[in-house]
C-alpha atoms as a PDB file:
ATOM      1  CA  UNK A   1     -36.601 -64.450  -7.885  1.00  0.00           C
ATOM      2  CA  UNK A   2     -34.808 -62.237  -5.088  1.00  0.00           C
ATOM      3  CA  UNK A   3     -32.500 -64.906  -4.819  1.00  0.00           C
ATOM      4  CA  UNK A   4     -31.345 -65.154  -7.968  1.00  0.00           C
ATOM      5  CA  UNK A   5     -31.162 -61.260  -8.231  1.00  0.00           C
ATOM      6  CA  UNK A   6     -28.977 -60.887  -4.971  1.00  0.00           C
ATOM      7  CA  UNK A   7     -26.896 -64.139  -6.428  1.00  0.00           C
ATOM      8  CA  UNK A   8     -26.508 -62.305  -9.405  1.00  0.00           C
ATOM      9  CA  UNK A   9     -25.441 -59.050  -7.751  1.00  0.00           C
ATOM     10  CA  UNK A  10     -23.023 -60.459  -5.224  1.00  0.00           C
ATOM     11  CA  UNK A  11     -21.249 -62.531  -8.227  1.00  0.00           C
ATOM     12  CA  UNK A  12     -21.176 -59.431 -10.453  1.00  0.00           C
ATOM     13  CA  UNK A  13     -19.653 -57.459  -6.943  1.00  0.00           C
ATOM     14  CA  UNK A  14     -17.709 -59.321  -6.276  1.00  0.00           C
ATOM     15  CA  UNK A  15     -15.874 -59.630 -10.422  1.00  0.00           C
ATOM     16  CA  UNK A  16     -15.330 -56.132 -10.191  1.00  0.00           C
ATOM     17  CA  UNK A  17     -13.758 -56.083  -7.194  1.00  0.00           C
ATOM     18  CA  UNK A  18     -11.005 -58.444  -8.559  1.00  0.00           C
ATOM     19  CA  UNK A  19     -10.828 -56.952 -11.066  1.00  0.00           C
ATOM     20  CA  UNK A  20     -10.295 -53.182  -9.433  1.00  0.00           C
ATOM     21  CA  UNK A  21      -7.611 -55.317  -7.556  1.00  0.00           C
ATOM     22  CA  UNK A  22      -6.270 -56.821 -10.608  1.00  0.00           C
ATOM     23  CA  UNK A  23      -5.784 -53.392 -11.952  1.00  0.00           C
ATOM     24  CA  UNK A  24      -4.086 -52.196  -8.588  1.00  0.00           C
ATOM     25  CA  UNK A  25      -1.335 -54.509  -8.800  1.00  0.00           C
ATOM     26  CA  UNK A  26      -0.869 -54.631 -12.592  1.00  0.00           C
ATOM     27  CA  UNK A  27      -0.568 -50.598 -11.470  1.00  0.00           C
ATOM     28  CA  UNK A  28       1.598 -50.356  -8.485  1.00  0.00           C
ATOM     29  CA  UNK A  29       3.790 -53.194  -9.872  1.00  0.00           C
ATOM     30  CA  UNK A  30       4.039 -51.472 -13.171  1.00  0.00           C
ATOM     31  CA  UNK A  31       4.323 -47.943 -12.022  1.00  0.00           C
ATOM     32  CA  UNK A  32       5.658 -48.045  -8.513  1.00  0.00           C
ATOM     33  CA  UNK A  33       8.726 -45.572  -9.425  1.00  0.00           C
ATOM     34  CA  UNK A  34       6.295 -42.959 -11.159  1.00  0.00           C
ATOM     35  CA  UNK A  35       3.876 -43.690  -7.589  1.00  0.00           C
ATOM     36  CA  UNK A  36       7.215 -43.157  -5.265  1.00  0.00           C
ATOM     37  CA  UNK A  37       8.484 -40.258  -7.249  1.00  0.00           C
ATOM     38  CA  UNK A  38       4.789 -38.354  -7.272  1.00  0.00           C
ATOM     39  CA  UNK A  39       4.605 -38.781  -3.692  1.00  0.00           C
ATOM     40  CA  UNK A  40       7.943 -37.681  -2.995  1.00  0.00           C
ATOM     41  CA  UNK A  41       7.081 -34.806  -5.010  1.00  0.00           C
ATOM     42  CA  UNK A  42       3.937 -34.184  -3.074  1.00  0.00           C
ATOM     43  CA  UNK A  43       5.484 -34.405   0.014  1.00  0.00           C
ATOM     44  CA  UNK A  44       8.819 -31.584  -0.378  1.00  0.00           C
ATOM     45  CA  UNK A  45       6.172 -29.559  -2.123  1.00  0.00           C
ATOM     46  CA  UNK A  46       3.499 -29.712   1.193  1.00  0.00           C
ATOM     47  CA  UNK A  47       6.935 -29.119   3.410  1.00  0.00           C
ATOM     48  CA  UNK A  48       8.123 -26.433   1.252  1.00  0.00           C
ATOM     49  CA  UNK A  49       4.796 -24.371   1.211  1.00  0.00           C
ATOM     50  CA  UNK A  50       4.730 -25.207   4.980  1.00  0.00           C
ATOM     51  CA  UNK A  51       8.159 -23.679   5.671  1.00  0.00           C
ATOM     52  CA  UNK A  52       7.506 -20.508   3.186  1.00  0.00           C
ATOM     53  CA  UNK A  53       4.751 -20.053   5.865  1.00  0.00           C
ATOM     54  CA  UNK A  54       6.217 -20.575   8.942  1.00  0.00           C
ATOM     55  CA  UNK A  55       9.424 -18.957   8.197  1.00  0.00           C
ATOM     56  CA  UNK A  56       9.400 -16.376   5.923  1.00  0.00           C
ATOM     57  CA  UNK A  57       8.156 -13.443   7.504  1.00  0.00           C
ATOM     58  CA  UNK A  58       5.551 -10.792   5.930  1.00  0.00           C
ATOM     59  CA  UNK A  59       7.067  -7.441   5.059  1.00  0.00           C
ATOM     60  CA  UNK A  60       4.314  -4.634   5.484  1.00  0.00           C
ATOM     61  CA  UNK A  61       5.065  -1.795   3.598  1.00  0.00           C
ATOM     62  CA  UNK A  62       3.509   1.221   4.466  1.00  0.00           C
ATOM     63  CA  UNK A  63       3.845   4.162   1.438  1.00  0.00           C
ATOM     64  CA  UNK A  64       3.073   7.780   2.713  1.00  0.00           C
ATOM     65  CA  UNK A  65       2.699  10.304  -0.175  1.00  0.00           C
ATOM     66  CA  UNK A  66       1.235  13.783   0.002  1.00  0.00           C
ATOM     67  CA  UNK A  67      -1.832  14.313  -2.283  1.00  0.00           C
ATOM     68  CA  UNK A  68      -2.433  17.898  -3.065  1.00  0.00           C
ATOM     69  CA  UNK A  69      -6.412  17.870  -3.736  1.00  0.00           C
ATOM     70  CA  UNK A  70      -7.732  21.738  -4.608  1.00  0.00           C
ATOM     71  CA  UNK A  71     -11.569  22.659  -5.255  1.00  0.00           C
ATOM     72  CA  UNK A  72     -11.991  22.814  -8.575  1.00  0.00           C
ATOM     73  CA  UNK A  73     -14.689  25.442  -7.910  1.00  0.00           C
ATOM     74  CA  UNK A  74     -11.414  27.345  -6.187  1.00  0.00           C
ATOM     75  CA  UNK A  75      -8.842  26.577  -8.775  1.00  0.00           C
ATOM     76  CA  UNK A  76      -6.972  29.946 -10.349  1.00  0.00           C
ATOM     77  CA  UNK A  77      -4.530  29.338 -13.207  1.00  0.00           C
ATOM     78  CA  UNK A  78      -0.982  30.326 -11.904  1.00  0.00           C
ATOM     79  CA  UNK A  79      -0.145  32.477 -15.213  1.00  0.00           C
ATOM     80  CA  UNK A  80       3.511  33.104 -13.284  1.00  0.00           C
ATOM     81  CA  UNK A  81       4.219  29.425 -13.218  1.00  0.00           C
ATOM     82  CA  UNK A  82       3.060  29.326 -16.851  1.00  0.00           C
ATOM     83  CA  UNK A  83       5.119  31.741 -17.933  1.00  0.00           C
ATOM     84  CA  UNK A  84       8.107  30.706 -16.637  1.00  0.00           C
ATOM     85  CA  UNK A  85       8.168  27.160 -17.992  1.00  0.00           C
ATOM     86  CA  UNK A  86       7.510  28.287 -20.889  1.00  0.00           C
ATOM     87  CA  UNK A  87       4.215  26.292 -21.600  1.00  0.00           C
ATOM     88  CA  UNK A  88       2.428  27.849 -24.337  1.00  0.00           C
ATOM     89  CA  UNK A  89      -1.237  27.389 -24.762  1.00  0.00           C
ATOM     90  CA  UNK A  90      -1.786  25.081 -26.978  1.00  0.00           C
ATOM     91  CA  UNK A  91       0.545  22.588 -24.334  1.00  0.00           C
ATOM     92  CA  UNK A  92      -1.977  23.670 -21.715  1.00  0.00           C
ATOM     93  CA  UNK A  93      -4.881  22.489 -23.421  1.00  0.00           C
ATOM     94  CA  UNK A  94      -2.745  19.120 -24.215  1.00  0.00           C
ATOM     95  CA  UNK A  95      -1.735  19.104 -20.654  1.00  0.00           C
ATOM     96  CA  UNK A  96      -6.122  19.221 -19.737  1.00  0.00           C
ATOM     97  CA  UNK A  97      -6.826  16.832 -21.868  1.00  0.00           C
ATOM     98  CA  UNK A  98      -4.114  14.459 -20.501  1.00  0.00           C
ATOM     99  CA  UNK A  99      -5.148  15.017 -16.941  1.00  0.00           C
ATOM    100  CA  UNK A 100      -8.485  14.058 -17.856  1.00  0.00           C
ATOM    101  CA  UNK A 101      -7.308  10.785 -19.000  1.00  0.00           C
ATOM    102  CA  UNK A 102      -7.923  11.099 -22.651  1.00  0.00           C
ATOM    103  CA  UNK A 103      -5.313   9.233 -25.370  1.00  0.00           C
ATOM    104  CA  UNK A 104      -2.800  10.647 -27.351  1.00  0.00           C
ATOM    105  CA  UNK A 105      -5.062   9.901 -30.288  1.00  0.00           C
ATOM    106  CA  UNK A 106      -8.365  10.575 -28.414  1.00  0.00           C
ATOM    107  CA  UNK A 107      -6.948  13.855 -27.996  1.00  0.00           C
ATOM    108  CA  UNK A 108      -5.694  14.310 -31.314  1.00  0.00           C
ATOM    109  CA  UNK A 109      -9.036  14.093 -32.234  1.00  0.00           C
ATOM    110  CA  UNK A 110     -10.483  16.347 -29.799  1.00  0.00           C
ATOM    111  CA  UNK A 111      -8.023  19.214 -31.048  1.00  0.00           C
ATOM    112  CA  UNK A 112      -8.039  18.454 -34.900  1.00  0.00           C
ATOM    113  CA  UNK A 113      -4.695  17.694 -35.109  1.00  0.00           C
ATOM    114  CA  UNK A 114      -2.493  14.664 -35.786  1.00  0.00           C
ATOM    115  CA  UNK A 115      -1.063  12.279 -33.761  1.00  0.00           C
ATOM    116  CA  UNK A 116       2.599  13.199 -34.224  1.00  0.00           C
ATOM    117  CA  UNK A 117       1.706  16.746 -33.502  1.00  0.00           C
ATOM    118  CA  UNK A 118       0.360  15.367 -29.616  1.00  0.00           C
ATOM    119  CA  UNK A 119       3.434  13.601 -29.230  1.00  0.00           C
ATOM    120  CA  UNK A 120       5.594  16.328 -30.139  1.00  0.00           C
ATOM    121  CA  UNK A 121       3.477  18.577 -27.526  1.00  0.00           C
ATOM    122  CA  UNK A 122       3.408  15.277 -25.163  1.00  0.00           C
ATOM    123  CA  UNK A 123       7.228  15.555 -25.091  1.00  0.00           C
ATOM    124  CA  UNK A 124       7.855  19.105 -24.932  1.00  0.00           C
ATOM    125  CA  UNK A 125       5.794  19.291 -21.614  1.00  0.00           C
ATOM    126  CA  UNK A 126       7.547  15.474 -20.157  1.00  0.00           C
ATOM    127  CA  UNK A 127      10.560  18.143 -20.491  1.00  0.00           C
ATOM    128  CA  UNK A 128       9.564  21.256 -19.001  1.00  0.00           C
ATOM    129  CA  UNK A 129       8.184  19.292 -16.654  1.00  0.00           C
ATOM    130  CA  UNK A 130      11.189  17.483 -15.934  1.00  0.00           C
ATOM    131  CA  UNK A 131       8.947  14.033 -15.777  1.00  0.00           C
ATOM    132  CA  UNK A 132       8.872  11.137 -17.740  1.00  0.00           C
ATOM    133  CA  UNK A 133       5.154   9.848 -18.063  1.00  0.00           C
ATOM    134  CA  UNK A 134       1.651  11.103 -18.485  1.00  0.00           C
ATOM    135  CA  UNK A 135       0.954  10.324 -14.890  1.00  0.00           C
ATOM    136  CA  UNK A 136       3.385  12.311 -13.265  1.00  0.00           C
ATOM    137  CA  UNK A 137       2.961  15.302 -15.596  1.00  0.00           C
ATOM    138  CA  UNK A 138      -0.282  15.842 -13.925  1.00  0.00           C
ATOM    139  CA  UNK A 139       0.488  15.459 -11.199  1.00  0.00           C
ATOM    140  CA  UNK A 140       3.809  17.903 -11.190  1.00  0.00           C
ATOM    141  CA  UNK A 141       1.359  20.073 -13.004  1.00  0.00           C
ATOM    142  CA  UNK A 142      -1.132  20.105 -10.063  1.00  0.00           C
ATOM    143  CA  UNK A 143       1.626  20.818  -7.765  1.00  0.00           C
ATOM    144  CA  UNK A 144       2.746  24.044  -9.825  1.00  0.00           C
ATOM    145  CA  UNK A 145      -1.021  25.099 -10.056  1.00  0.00           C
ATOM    146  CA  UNK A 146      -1.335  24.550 -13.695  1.00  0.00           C
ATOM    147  CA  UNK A 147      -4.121  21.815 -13.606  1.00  0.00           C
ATOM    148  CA  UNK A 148      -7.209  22.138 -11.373  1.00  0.00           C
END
């Protein structure tokens, strides 16, 4: 009985195996540009990200910016800076809100008014200001002492 089983098995080994190297040739024979091509391909693409390595050397860049951090516990409103953009009070509360990272529609809400109404506020202080997003508003506005 074990011979017949190991008969069996080497016979059934060994019909794969031609025909795995049936399907080899019928492959390389039939497909041997594609096969060339691919490992062509393989090959500039393993030298190129080789060379990109070895060649191309890494830029550090190093950005140094002054943060201006106050105490919030220490903060005083400077009225004089205020004044003399012009910022009325109702800009100031926008200008809060914005610092504290609230929407133009979140903020809306917050203040009962509409949408177009933050905008137009929202624009007025990008130009007295002199800025052009929210992000550097509050900043410039931390700088002048107008924002905790």
């Amino acid at each position: 009985m074990k011979k017949n089983i190991l008969i069996y098995g080497a016979v059934l080994g060994l019909l794969v195996a031609g025909l795995k190297l049936a399907e080899y040739k019928l492959i390389v024979i039939d497909h041997s540009i594609e096969i060339y091509g691919g490992l062509i391909a393989l090959l500039f693409t393993v030298l190129g990200i080789w060379a990109g390595l070895k060649f191309v050397k890494k830029k550090e860049v190093v950005v140094v910016k002054e943060v201006i951090v106050q105490d919030p516990a220490e903060f005083t409103l400077n009225e004089n800076n205020l004044k003399l953009l012009n910022i009325s009070k109702r800009e100031h509360e926008v200008l809060m809100l914005m610092a504290q990272g609230l929407s133009n529609q979140e903020t809306a809400d917050k203040l009962f008014v509409s949408l177009n109404t933050i905008k137009t506020h929202s624009s007025k202080l990008f130009e007295k200001l002199n800025v052009q997003r929210r992000t550097q508003a509050v900043q410039e506005a931390k700088k002048l002492g107008l924002l905790p």
